[in-house]
PDB file of N, CA and C in Angstrom:
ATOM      1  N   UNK A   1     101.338  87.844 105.818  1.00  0.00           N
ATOM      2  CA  UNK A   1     102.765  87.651 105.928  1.00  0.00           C
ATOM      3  C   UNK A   1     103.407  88.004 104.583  1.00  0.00           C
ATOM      4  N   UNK A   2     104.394  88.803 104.352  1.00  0.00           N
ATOM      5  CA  UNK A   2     104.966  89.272 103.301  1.00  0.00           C
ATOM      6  C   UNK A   2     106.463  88.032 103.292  1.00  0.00           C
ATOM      7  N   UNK A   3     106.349  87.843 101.802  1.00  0.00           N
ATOM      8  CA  UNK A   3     108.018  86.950 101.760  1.00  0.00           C
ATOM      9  C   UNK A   3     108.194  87.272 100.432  1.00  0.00           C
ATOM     10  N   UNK A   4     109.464  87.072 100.928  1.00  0.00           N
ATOM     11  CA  UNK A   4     110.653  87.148  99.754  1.00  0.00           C
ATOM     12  C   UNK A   4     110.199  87.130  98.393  1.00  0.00           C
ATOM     13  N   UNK A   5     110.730  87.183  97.501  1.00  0.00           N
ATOM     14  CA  UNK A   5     110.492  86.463  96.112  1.00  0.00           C
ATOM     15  C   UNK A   5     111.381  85.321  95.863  1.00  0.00           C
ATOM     16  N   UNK A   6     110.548  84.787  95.127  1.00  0.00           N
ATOM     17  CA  UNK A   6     111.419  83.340  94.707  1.00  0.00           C
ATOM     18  C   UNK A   6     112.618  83.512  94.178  1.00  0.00           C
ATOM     19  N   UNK A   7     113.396  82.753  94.366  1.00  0.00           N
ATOM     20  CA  UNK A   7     114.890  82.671  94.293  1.00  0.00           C
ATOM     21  C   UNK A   7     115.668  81.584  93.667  1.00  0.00           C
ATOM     22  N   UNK A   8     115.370  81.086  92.387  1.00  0.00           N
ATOM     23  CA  UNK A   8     115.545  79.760  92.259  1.00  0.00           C
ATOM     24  C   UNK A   8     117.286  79.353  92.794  1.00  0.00           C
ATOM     25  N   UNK A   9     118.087  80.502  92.072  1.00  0.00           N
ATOM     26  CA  UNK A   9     119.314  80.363  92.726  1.00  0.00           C
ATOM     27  C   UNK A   9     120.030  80.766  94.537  1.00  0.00           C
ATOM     28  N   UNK A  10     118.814  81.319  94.840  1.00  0.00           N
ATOM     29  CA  UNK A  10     119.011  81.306  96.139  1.00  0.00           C
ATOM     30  C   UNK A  10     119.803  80.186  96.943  1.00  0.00           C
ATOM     31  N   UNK A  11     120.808  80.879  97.818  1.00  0.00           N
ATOM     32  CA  UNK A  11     121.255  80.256  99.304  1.00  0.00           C
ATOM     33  C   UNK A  11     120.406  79.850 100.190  1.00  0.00           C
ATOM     34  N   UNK A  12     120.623  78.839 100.940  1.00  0.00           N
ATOM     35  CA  UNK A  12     119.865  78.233 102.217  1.00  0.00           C
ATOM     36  C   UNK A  12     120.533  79.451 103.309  1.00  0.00           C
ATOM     37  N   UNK A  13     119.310  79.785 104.527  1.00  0.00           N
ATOM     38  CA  UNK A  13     119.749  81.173 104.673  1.00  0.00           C
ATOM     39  C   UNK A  13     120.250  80.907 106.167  1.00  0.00           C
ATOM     40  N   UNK A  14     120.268  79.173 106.677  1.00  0.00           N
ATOM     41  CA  UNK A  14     121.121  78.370 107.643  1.00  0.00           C
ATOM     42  C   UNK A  14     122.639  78.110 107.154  1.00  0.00           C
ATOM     43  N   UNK A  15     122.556  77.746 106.179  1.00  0.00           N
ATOM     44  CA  UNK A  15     124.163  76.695 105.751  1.00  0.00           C
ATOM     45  C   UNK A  15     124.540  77.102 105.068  1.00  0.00           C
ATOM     46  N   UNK A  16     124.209  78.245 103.671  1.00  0.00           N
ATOM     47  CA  UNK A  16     124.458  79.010 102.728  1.00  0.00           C
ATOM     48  C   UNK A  16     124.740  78.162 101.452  1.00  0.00           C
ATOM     49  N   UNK A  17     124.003  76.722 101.788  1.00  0.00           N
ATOM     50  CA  UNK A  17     123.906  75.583 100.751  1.00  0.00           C
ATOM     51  C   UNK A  17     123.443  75.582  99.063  1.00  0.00           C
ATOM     52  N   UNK A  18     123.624  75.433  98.141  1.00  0.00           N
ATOM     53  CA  UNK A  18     123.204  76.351  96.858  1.00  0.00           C
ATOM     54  C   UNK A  18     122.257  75.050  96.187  1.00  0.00           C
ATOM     55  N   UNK A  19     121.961  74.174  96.931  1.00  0.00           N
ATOM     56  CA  UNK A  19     120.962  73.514  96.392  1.00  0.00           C
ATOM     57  C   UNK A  19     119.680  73.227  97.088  1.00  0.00           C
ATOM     58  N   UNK A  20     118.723  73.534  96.278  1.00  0.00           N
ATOM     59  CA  UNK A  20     117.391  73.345  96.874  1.00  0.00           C
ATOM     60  C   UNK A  20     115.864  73.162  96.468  1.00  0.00           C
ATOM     61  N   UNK A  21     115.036  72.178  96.869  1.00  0.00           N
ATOM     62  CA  UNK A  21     114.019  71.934  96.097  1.00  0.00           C
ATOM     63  C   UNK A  21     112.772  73.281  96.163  1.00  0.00           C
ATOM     64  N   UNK A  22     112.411  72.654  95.264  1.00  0.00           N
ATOM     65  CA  UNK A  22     111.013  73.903  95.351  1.00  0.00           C
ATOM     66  C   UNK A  22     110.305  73.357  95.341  1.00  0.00           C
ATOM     67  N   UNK A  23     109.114  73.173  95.996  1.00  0.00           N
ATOM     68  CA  UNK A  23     107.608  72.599  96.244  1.00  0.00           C
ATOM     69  C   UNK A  23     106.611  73.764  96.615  1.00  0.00           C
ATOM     70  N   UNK A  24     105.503  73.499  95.431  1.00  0.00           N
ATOM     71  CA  UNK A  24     104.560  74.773  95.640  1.00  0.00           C
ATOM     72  C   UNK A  24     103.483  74.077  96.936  1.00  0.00           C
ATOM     73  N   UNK A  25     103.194  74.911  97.286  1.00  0.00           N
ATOM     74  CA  UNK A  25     102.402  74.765  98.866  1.00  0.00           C
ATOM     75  C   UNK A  25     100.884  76.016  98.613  1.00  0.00           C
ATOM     76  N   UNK A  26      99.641  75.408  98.635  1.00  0.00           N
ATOM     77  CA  UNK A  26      98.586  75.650  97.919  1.00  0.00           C
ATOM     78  C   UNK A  26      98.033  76.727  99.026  1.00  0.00           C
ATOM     79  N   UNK A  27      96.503  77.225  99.228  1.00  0.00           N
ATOM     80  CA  UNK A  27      96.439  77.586  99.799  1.00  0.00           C
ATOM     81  C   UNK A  27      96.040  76.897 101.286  1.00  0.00           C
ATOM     82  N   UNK A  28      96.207  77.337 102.756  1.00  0.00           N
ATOM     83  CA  UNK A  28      96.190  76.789 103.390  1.00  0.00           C
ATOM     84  C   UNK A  28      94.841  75.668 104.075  1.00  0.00           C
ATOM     85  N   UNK A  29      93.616  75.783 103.364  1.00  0.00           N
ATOM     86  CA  UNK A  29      92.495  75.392 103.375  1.00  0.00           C
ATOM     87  C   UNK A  29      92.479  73.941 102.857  1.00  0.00           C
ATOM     88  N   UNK A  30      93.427  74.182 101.399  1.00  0.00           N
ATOM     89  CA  UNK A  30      93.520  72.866 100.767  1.00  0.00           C
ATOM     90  C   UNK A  30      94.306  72.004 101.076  1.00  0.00           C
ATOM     91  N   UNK A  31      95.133  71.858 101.985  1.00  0.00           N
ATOM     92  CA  UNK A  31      96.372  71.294 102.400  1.00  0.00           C
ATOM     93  C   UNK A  31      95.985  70.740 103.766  1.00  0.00           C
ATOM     94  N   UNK A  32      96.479  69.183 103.882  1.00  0.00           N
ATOM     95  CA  UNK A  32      95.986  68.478 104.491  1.00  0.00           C
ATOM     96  C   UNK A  32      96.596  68.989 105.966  1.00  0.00           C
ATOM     97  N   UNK A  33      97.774  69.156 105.751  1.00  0.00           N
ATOM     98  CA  UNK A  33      98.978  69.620 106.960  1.00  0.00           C
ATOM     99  C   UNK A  33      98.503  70.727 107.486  1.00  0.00           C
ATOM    100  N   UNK A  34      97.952  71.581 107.272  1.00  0.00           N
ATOM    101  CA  UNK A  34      97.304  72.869 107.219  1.00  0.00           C
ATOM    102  C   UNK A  34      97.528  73.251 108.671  1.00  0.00           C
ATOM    103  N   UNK A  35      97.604  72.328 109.729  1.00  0.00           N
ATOM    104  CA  UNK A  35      97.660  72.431 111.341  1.00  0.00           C
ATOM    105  C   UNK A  35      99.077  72.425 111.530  1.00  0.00           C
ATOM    106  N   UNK A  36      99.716  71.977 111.062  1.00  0.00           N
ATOM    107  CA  UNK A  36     101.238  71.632 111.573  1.00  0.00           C
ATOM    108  C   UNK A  36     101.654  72.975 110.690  1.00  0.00           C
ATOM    109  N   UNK A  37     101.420  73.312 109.562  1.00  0.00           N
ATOM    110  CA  UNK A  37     101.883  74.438 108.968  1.00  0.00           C
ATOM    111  C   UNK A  37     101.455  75.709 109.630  1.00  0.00           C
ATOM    112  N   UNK A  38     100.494  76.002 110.382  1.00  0.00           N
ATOM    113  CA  UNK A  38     100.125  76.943 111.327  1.00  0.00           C
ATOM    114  C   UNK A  38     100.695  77.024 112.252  1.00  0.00           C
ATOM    115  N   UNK A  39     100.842  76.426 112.939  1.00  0.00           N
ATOM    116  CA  UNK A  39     100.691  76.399 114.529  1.00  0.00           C
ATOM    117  C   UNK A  39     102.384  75.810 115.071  1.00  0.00           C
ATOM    118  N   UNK A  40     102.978  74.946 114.113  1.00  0.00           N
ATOM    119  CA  UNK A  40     104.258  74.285 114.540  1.00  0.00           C
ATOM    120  C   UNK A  40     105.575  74.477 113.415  1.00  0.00           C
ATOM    121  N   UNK A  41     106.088  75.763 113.822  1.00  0.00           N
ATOM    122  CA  UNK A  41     106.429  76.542 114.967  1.00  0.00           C
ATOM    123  C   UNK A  41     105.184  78.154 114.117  1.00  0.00           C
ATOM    124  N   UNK A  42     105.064  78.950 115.185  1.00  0.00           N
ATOM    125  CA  UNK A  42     103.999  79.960 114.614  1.00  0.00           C
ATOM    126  C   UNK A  42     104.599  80.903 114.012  1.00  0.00           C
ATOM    127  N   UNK A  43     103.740  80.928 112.968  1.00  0.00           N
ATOM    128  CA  UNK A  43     103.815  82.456 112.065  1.00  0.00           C
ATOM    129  C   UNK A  43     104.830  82.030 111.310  1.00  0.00           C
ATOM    130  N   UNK A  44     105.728  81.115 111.098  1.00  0.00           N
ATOM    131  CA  UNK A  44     106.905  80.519 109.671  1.00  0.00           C
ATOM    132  C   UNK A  44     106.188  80.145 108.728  1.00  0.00           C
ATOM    133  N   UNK A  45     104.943  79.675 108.499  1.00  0.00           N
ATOM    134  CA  UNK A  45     104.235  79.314 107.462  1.00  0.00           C
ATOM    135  C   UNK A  45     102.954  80.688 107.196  1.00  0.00           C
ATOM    136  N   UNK A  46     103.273  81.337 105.957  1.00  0.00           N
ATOM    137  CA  UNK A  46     101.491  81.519 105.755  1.00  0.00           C
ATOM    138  C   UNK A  46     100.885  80.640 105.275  1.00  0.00           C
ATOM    139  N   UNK A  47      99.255  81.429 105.592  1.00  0.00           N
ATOM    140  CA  UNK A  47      97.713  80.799 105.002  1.00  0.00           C
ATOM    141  C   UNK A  47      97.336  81.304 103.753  1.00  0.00           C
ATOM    142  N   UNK A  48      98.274  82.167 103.131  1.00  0.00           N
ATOM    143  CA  UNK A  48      97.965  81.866 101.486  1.00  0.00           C
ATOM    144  C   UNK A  48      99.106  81.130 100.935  1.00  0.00           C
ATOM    145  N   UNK A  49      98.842  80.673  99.616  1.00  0.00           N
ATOM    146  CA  UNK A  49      99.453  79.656  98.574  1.00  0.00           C
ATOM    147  C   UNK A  49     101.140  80.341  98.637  1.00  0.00           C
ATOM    148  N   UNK A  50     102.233  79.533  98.242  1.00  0.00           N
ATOM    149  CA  UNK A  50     103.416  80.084  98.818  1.00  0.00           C
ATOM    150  C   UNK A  50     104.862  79.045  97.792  1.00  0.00           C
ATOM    151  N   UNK A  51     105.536  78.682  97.809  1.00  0.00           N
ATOM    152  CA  UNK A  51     106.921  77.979  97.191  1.00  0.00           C
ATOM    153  C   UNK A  51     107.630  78.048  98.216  1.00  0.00           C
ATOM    154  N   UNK A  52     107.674  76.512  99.018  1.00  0.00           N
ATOM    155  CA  UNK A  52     108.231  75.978 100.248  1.00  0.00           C
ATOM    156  C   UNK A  52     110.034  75.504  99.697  1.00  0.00           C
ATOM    157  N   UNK A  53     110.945  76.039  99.689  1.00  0.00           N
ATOM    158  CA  UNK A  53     112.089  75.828  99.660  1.00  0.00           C
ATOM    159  C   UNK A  53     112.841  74.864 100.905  1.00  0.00           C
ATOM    160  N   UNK A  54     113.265  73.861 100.170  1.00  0.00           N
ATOM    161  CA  UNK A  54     114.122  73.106 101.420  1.00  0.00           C
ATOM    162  C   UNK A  54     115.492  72.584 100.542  1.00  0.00           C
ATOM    163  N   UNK A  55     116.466  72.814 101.961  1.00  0.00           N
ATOM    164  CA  UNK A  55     117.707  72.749 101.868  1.00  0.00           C
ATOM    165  C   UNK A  55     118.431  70.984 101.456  1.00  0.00           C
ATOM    166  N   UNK A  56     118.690  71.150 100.473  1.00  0.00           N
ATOM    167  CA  UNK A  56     119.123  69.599 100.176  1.00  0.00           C
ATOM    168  C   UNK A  56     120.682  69.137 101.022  1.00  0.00           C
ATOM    169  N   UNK A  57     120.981  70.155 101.554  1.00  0.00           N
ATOM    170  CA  UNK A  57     122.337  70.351 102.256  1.00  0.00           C
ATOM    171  C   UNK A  57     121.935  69.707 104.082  1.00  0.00           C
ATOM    172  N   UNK A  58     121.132  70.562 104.675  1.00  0.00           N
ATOM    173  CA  UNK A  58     120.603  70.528 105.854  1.00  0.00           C
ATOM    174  C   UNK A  58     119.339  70.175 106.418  1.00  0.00           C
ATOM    175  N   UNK A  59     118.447  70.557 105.159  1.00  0.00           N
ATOM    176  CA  UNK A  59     117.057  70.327 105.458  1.00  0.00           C
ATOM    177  C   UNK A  59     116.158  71.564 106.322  1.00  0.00           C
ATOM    178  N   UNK A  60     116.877  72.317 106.192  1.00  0.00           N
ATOM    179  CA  UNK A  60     116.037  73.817 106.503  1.00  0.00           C
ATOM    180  C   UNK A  60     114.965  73.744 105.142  1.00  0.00           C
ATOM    181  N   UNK A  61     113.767  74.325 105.562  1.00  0.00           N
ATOM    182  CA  UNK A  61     113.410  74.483 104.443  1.00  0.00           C
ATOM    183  C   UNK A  61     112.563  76.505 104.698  1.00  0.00           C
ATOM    184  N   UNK A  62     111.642  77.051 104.393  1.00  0.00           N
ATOM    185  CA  UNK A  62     111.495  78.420 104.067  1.00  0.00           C
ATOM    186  C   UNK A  62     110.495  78.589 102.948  1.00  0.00           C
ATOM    187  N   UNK A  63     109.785  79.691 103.479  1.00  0.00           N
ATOM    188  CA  UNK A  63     108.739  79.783 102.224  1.00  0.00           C
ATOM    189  C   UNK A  63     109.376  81.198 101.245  1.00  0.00           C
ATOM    190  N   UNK A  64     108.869  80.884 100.388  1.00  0.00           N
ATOM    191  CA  UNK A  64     109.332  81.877  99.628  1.00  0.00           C
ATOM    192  C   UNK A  64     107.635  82.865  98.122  1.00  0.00           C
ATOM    193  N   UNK A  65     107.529  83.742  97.886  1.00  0.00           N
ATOM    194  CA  UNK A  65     106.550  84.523  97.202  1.00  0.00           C
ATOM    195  C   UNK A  65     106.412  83.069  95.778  1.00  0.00           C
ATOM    196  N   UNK A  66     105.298  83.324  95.317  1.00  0.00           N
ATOM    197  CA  UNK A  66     104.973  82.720  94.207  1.00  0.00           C
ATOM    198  C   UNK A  66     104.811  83.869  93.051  1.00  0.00           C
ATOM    199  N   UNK A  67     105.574  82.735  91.411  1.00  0.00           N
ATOM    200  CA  UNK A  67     106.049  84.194  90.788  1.00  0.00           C
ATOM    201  C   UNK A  67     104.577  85.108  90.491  1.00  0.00           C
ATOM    202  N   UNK A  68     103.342  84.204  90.544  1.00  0.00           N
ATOM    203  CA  UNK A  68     102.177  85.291  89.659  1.00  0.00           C
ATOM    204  C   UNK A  68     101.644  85.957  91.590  1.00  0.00           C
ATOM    205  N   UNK A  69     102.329  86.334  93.059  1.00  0.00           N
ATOM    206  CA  UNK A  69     102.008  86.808  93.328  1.00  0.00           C
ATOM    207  C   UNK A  69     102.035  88.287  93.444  1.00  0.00           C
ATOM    208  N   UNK A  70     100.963  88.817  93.854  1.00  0.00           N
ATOM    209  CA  UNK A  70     100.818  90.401  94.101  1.00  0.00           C
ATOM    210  C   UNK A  70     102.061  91.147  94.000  1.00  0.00           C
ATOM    211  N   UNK A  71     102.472  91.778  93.619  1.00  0.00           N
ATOM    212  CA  UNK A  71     103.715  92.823  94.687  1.00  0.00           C
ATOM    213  C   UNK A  71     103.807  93.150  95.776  1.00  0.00           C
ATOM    214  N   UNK A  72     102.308  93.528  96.411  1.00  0.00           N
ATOM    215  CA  UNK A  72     101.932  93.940  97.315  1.00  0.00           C
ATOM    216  C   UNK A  72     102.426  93.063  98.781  1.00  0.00           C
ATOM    217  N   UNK A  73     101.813  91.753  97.904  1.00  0.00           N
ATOM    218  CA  UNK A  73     102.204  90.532  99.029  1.00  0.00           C
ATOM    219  C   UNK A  73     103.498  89.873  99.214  1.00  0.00           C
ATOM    220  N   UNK A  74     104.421  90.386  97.975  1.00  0.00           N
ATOM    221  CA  UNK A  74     105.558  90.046  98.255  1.00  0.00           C
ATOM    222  C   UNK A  74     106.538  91.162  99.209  1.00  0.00           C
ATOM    223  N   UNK A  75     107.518  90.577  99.768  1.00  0.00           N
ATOM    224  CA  UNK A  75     108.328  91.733  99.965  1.00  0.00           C
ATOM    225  C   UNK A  75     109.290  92.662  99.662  1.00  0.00           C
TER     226      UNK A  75
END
C-alpha cells in the first residue's frame, strides 16, 4: 500500500480540521490490534510500520508514510 507522506500540518481529509495527533503504528506483526487493523474496514490500514493520524476535530483518523520511509513506498 503506498501513502502519502507525513504531513504534520496537514488537514483532516473529512472535516478539513487543522489539528491532529500523530501516533507511530509499528509493524503489523508487533501490534496487538493487528486483526482489527487488517480486516476492519479492509485495505485502510497497512502491514508495514506507518504514522496513524487522527482528527482531534472528528476523530477520523488515516495513515500516513513514515519520514525514514522508502520513496518507493511512499506516494
Amino acid at each position: 500500500m503506498k501513502l502519502p507522506p507525513h504531513d504534520p500540518d496537514g488537514q483532516c481529509p473529512k472535516c478539513k480540521g487543522e489539528a491532529a495527533r500523530t501516533i507511530y503504528e509499528p509493524r503489523i506483526e508487533d501490534d496487538p490490534c493487528w486483526y482489527d487493523r487488517k480486516y476492519n474496514p479492509p485495505g485502510k490500514w497497512p502491514e508495514h510500520e506507518f504514522l496513524r493520524r487522527k482528527c482531534e476535530r472528528c476523530g477520523y483518523d488515516w495513515p500516513e508514510a513514515c519520514a525514514d520511509t522508502k520513496k518507493t513506498e511512499a506516494a
